[in-house]
PDB file of N, CA and C in Angstrom:
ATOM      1  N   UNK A   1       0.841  -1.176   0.000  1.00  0.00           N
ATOM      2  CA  UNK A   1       0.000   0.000   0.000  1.00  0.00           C
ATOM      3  C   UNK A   1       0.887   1.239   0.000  1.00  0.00           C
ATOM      4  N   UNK A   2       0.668   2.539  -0.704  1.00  0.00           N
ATOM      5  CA  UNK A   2       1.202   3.633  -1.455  1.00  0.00           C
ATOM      6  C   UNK A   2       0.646   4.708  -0.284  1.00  0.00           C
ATOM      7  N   UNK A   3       1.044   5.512   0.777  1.00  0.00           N
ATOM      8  CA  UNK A   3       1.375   6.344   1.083  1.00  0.00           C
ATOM      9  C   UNK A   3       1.080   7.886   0.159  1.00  0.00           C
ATOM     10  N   UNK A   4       1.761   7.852  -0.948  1.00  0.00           N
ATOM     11  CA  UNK A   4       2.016   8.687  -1.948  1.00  0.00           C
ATOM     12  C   UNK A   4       0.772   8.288  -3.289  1.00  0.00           C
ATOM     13  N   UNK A   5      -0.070   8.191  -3.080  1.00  0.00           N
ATOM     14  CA  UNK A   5      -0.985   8.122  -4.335  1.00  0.00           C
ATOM     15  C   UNK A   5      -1.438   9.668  -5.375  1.00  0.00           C
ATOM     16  N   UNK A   6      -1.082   9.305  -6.341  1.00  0.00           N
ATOM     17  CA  UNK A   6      -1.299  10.445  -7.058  1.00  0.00           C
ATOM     18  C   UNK A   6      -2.992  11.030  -7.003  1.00  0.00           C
ATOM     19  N   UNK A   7      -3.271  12.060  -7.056  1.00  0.00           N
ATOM     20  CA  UNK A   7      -4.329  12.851  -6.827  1.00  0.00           C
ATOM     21  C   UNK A   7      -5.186  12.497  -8.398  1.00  0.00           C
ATOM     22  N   UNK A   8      -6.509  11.744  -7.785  1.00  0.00           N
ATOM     23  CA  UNK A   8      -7.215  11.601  -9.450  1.00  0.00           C
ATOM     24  C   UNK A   8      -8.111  12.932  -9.884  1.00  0.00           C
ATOM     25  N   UNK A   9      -8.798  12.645 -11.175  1.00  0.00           N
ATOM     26  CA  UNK A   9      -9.304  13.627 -11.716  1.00  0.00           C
ATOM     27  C   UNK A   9     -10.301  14.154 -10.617  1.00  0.00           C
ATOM     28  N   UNK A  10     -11.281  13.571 -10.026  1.00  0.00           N
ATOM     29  CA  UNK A  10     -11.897  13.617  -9.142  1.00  0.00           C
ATOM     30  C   UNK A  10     -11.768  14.703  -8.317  1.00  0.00           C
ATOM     31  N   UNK A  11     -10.649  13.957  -7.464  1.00  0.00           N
ATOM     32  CA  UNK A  11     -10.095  14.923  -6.413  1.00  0.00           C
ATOM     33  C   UNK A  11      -9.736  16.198  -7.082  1.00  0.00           C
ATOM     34  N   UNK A  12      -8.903  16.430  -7.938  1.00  0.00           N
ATOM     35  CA  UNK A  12      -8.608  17.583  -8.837  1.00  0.00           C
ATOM     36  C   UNK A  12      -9.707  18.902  -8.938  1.00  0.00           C
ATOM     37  N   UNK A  13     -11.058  17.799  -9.383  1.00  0.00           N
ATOM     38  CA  UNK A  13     -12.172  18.967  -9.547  1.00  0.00           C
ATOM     39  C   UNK A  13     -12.809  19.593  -8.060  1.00  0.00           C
ATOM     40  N   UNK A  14     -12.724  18.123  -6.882  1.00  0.00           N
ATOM     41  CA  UNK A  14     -13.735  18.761  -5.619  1.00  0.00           C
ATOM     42  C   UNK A  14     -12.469  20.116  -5.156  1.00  0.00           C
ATOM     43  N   UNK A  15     -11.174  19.844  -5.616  1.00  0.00           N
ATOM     44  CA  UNK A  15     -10.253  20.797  -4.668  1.00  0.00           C
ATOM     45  C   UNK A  15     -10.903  21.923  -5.215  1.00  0.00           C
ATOM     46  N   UNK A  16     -10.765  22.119  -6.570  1.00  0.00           N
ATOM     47  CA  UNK A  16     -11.084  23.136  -7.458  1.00  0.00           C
ATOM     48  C   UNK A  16     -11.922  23.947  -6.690  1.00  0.00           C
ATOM     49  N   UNK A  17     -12.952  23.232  -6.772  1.00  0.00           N
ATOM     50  CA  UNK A  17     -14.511  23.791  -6.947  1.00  0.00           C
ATOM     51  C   UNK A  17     -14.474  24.225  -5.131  1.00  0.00           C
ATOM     52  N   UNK A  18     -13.569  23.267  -4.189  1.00  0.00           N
ATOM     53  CA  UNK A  18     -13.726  23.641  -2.754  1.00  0.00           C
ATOM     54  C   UNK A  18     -12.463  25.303  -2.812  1.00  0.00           C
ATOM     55  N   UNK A  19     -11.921  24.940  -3.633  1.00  0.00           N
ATOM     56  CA  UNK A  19     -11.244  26.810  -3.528  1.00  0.00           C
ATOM     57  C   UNK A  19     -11.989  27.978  -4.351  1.00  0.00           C
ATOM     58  N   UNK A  20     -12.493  27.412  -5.229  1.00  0.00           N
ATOM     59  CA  UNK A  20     -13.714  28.980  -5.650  1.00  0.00           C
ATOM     60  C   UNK A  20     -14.521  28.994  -5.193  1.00  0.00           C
ATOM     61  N   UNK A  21     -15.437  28.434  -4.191  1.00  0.00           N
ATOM     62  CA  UNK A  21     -15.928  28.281  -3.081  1.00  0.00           C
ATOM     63  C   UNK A  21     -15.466  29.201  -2.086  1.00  0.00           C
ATOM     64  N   UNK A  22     -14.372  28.416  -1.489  1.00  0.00           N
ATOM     65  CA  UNK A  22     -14.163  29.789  -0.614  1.00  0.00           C
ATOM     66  C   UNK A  22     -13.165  30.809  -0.513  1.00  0.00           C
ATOM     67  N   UNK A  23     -12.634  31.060  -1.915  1.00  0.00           N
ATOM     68  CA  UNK A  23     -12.387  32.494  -2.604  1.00  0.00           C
ATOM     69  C   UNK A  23     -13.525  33.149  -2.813  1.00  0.00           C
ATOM     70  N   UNK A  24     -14.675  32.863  -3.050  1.00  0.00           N
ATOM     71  CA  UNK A  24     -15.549  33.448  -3.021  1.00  0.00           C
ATOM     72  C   UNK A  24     -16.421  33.914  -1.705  1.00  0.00           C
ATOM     73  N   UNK A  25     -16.400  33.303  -0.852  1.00  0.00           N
ATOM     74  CA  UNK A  25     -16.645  33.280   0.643  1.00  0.00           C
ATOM     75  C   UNK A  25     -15.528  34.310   1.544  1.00  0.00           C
ATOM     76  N   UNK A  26     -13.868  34.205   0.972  1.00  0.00           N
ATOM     77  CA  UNK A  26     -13.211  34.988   1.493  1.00  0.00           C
ATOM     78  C   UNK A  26     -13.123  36.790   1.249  1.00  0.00           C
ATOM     79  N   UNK A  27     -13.694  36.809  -0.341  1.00  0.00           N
ATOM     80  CA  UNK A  27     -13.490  37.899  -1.007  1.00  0.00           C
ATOM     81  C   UNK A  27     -14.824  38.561   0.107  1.00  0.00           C
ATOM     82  N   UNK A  28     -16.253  37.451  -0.154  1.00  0.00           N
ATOM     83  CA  UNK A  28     -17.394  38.316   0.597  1.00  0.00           C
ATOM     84  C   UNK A  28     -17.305  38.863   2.387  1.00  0.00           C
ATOM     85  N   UNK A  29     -16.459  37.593   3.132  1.00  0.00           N
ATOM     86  CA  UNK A  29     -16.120  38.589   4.147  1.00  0.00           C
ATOM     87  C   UNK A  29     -15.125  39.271   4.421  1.00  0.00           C
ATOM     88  N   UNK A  30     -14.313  39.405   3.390  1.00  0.00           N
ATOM     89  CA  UNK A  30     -13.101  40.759   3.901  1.00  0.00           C
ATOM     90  C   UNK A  30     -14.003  41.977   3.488  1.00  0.00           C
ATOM     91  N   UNK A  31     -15.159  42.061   2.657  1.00  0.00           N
ATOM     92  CA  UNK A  31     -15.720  43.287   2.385  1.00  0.00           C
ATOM     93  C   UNK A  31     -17.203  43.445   3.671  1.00  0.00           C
ATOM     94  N   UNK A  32     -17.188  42.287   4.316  1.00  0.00           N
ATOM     95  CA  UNK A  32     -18.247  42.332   5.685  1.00  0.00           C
ATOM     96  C   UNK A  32     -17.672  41.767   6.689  1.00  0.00           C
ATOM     97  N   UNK A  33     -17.032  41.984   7.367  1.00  0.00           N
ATOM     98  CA  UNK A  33     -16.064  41.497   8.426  1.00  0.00           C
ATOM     99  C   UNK A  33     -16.698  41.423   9.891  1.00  0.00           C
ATOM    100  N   UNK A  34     -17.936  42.261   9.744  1.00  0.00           N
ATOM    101  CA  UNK A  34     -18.931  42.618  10.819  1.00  0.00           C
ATOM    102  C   UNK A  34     -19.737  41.977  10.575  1.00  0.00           C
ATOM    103  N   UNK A  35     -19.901  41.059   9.805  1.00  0.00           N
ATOM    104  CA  UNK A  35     -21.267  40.204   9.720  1.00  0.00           C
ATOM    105  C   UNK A  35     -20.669  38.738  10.086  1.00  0.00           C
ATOM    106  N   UNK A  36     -21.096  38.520  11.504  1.00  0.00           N
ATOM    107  CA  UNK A  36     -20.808  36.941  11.946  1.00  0.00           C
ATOM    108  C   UNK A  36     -21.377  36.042  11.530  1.00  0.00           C
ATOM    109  N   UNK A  37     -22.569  35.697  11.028  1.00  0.00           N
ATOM    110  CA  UNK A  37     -23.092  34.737  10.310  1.00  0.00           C
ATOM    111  C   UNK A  37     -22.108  33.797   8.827  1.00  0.00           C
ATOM    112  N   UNK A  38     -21.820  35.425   8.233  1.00  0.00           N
ATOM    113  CA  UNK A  38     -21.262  35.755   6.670  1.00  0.00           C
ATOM    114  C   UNK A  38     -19.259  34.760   7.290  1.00  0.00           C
ATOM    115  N   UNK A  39     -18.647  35.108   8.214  1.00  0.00           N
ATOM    116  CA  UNK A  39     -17.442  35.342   9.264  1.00  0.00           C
ATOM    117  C   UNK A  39     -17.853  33.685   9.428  1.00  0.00           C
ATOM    118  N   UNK A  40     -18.707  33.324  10.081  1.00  0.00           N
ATOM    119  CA  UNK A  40     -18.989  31.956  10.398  1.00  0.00           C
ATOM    120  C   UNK A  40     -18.488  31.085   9.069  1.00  0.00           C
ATOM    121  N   UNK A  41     -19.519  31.294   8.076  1.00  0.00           N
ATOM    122  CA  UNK A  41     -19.394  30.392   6.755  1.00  0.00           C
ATOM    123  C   UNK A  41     -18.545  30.262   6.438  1.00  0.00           C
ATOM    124  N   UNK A  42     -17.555  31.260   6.340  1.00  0.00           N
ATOM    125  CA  UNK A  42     -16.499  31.374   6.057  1.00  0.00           C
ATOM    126  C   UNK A  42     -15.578  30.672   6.660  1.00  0.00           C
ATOM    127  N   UNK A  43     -15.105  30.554   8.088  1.00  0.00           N
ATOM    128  CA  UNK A  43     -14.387  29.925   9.047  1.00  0.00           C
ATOM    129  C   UNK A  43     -14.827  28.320   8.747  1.00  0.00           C
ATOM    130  N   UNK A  44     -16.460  27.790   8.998  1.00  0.00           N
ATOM    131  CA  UNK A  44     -16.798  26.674   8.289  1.00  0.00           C
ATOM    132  C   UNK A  44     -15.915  26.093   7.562  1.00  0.00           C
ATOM    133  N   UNK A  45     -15.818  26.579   5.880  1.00  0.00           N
ATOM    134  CA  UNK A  45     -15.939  26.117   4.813  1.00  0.00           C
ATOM    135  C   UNK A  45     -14.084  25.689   4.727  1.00  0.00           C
ATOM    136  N   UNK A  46     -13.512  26.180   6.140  1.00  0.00           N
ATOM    137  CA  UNK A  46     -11.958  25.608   6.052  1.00  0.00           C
ATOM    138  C   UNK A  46     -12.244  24.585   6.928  1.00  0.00           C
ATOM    139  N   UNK A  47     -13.414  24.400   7.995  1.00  0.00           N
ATOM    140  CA  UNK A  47     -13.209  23.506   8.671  1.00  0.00           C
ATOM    141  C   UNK A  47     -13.852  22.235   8.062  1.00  0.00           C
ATOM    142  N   UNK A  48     -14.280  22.145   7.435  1.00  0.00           N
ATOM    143  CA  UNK A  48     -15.333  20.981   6.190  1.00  0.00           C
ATOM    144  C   UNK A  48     -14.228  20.617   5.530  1.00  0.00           C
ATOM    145  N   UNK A  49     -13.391  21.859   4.490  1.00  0.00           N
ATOM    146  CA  UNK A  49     -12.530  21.223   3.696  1.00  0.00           C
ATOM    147  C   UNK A  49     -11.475  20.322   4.220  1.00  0.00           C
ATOM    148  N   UNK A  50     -11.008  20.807   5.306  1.00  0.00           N
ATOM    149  CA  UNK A  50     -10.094  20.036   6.292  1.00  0.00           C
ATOM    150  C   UNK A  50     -10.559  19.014   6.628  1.00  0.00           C
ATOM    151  N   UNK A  51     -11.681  18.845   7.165  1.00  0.00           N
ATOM    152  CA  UNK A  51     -12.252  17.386   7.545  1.00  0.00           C
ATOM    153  C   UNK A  51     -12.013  16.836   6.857  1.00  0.00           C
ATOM    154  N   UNK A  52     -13.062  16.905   5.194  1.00  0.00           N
ATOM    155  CA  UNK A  52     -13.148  16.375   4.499  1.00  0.00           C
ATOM    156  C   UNK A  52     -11.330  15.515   3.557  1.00  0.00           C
ATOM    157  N   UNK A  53     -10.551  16.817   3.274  1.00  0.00           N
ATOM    158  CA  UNK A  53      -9.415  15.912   2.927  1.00  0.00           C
ATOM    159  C   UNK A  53      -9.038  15.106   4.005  1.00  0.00           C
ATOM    160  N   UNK A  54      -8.588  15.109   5.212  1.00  0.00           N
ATOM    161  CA  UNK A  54      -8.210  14.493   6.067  1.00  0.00           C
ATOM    162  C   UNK A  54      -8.987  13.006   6.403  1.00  0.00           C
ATOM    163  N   UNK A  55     -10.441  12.917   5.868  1.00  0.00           N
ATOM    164  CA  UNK A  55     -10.685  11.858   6.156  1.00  0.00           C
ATOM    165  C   UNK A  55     -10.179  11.069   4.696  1.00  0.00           C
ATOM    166  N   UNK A  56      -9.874  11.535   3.294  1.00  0.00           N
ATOM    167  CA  UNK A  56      -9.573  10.752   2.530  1.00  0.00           C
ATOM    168  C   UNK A  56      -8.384  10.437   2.210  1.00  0.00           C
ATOM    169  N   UNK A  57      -7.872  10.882   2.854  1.00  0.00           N
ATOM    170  CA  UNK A  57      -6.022  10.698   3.611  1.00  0.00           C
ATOM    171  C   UNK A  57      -6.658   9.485   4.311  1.00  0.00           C
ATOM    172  N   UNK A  58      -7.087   9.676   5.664  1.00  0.00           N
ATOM    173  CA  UNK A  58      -6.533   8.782   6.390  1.00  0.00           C
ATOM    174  C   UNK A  58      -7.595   7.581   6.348  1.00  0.00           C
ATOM    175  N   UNK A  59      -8.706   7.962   6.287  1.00  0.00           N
ATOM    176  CA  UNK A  59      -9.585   6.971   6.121  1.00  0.00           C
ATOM    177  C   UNK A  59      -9.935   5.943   5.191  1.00  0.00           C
ATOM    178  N   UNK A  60      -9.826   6.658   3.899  1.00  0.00           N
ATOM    179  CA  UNK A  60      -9.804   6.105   2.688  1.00  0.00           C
ATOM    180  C   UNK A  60      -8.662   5.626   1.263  1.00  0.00           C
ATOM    181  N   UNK A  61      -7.781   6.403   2.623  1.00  0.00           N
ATOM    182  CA  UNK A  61      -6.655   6.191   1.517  1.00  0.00           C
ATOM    183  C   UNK A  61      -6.397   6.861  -0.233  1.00  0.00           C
ATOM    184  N   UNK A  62      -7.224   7.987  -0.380  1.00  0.00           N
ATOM    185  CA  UNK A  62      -7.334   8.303  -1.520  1.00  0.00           C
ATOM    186  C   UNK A  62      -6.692   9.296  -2.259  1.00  0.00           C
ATOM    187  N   UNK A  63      -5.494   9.931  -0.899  1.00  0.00           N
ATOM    188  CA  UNK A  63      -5.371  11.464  -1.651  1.00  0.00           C
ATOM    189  C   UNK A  63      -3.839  11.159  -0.601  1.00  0.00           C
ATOM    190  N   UNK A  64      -2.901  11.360  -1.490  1.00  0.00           N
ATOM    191  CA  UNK A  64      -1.329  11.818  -1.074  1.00  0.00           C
ATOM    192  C   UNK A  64      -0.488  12.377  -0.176  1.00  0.00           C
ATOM    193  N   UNK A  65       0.589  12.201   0.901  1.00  0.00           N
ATOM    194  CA  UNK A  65       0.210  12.905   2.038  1.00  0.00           C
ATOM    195  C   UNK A  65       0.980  14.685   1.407  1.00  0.00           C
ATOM    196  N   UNK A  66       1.642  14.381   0.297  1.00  0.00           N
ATOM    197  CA  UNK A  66       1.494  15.989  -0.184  1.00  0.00           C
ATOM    198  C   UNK A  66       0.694  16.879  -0.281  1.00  0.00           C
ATOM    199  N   UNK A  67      -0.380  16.275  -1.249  1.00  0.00           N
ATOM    200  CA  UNK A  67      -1.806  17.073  -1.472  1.00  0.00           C
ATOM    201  C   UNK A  67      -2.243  17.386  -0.037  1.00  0.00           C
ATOM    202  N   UNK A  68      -2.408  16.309   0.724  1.00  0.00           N
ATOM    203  CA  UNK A  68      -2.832  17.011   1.921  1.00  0.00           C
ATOM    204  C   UNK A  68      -2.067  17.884   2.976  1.00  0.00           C
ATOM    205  N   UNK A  69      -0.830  18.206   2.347  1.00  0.00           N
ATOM    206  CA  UNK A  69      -0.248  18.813   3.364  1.00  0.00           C
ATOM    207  C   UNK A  69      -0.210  20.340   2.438  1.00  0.00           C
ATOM    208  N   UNK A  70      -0.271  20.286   1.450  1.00  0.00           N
ATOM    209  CA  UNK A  70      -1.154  21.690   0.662  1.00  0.00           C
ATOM    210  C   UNK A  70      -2.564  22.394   1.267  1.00  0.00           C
ATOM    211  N   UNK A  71      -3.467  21.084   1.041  1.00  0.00           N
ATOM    212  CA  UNK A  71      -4.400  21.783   1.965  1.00  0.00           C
ATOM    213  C   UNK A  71      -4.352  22.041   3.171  1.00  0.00           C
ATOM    214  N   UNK A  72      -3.368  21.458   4.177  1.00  0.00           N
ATOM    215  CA  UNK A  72      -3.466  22.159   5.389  1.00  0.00           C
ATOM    216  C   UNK A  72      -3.064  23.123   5.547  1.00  0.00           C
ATOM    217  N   UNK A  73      -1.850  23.543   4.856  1.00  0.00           N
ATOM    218  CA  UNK A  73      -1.201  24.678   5.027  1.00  0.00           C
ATOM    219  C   UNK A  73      -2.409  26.143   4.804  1.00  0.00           C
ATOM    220  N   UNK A  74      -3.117  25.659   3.661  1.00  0.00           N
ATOM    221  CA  UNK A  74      -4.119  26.932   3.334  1.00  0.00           C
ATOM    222  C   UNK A  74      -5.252  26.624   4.536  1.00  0.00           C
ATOM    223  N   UNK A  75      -5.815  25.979   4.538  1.00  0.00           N
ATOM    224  CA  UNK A  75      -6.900  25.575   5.464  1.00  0.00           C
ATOM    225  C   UNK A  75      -6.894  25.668   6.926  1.00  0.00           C
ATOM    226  N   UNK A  76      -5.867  25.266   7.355  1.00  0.00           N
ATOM    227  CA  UNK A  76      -5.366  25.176   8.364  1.00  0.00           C
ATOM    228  C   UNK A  76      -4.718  26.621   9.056  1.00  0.00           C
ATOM    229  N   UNK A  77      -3.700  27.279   8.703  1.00  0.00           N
ATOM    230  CA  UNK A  77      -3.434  28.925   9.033  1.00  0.00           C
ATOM    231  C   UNK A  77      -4.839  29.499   8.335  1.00  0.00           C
ATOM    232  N   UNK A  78      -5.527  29.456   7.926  1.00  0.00           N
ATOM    233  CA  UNK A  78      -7.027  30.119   7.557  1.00  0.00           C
ATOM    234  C   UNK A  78      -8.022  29.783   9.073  1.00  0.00           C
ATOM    235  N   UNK A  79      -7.660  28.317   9.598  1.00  0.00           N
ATOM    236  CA  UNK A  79      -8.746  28.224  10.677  1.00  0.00           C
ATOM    237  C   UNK A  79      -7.687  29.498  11.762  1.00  0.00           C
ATOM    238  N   UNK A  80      -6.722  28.845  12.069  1.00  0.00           N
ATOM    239  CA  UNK A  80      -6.096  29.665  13.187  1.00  0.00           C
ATOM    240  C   UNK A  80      -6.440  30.997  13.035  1.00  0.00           C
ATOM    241  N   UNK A  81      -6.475  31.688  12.158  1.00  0.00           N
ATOM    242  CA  UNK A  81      -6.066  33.026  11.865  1.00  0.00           C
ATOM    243  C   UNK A  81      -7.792  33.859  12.208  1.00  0.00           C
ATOM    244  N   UNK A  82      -8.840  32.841  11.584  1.00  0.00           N
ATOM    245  CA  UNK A  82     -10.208  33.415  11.611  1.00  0.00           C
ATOM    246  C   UNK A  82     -10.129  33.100  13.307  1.00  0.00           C
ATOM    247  N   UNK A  83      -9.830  32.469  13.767  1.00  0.00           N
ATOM    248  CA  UNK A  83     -10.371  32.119  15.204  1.00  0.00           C
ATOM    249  C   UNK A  83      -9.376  33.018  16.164  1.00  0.00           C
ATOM    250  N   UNK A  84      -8.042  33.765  15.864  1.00  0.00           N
ATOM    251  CA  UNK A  84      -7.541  34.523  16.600  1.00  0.00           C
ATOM    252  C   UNK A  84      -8.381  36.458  16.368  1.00  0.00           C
ATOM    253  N   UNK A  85      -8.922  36.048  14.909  1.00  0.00           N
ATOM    254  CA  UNK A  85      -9.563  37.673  14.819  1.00  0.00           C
ATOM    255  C   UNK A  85     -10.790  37.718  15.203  1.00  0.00           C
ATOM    256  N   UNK A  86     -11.351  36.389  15.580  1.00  0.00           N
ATOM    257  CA  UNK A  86     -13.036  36.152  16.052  1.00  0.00           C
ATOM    258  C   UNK A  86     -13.840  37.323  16.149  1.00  0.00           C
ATOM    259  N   UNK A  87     -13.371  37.959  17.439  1.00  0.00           N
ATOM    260  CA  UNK A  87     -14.448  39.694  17.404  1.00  0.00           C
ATOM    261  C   UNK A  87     -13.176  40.635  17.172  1.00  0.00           C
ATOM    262  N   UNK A  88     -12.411  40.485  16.305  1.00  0.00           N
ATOM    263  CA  UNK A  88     -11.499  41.754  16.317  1.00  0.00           C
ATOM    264  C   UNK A  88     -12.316  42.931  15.358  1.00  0.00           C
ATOM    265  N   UNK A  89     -13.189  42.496  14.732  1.00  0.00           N
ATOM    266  CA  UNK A  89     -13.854  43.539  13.514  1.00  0.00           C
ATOM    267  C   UNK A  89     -15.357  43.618  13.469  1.00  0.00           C
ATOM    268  N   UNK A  90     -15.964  43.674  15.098  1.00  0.00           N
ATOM    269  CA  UNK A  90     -16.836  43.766  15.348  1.00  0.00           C
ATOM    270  C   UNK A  90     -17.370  45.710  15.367  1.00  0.00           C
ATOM    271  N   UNK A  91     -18.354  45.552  14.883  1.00  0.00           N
ATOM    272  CA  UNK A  91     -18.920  47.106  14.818  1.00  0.00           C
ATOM    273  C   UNK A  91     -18.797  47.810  16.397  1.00  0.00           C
ATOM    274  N   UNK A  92     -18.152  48.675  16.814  1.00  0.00           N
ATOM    275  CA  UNK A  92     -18.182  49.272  18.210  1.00  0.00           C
ATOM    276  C   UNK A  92     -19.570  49.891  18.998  1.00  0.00           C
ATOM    277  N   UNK A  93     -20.060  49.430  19.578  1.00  0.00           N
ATOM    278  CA  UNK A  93     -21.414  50.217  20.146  1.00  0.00           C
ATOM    279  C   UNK A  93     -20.836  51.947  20.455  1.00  0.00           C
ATOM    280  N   UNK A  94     -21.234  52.832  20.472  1.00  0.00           N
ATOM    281  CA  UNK A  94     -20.399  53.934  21.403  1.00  0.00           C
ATOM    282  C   UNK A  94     -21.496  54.095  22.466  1.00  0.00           C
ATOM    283  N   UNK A  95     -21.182  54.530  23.506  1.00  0.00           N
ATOM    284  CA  UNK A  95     -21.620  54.805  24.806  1.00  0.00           C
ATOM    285  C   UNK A  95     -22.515  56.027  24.829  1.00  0.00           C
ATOM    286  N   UNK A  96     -23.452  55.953  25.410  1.00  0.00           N
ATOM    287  CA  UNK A  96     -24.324  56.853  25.424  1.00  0.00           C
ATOM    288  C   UNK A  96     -24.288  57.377  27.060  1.00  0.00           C
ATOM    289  N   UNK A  97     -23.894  59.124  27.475  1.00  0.00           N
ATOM    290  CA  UNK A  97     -23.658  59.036  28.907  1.00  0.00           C
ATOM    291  C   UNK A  97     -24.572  60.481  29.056  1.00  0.00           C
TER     292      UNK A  97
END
């Protein structure tokens, strides 16, 4: 058993389609950064993709431990990074005195 399996067409297209996905998700919340719902999906859609390769790494044996160490690198500093700015770009109430 191969460790190193080359990445099929398959996989090729879900990566695809899972990065204009959320290039498209990233572009919409750097322009709403105050909308947590919008901030959520976003944070999501690295934690799905991550699951998701990681279980066909390890579970299924289907995907290379290169490829997957591509996606972690993006996926992975993407989770850390959304979860250290969590409320950093929250709208400020101002005080009423």
């Amino acid at each position: 058993m191969h460790l190193f399996l080359y990445v099929t067409e398959v996989h090729g297209r879900t990566f695809g389609v899972w990065t204009l996905l959320t290039c498209t998700l990233c572009f919409l919340c750097a322009f709403n950064l105050d909308n947590k719902p919008l901030y959520l999906a976003t944070f999501l859609s690295f934690i799905y993709a991550f699951g998701h390769f990681l279980t066909e790494y390890l579970i299924y044996q289907t995907m290379a431990v290169a490829n997957l160490t591509t996606v972690s690198i993006f996926a992975g500093t993407s989770i850390v990074w959304m979860l250290i700015q969590w409320n950093a770009h929250q709208k400020s109430h101002p005080k009423h005195s």
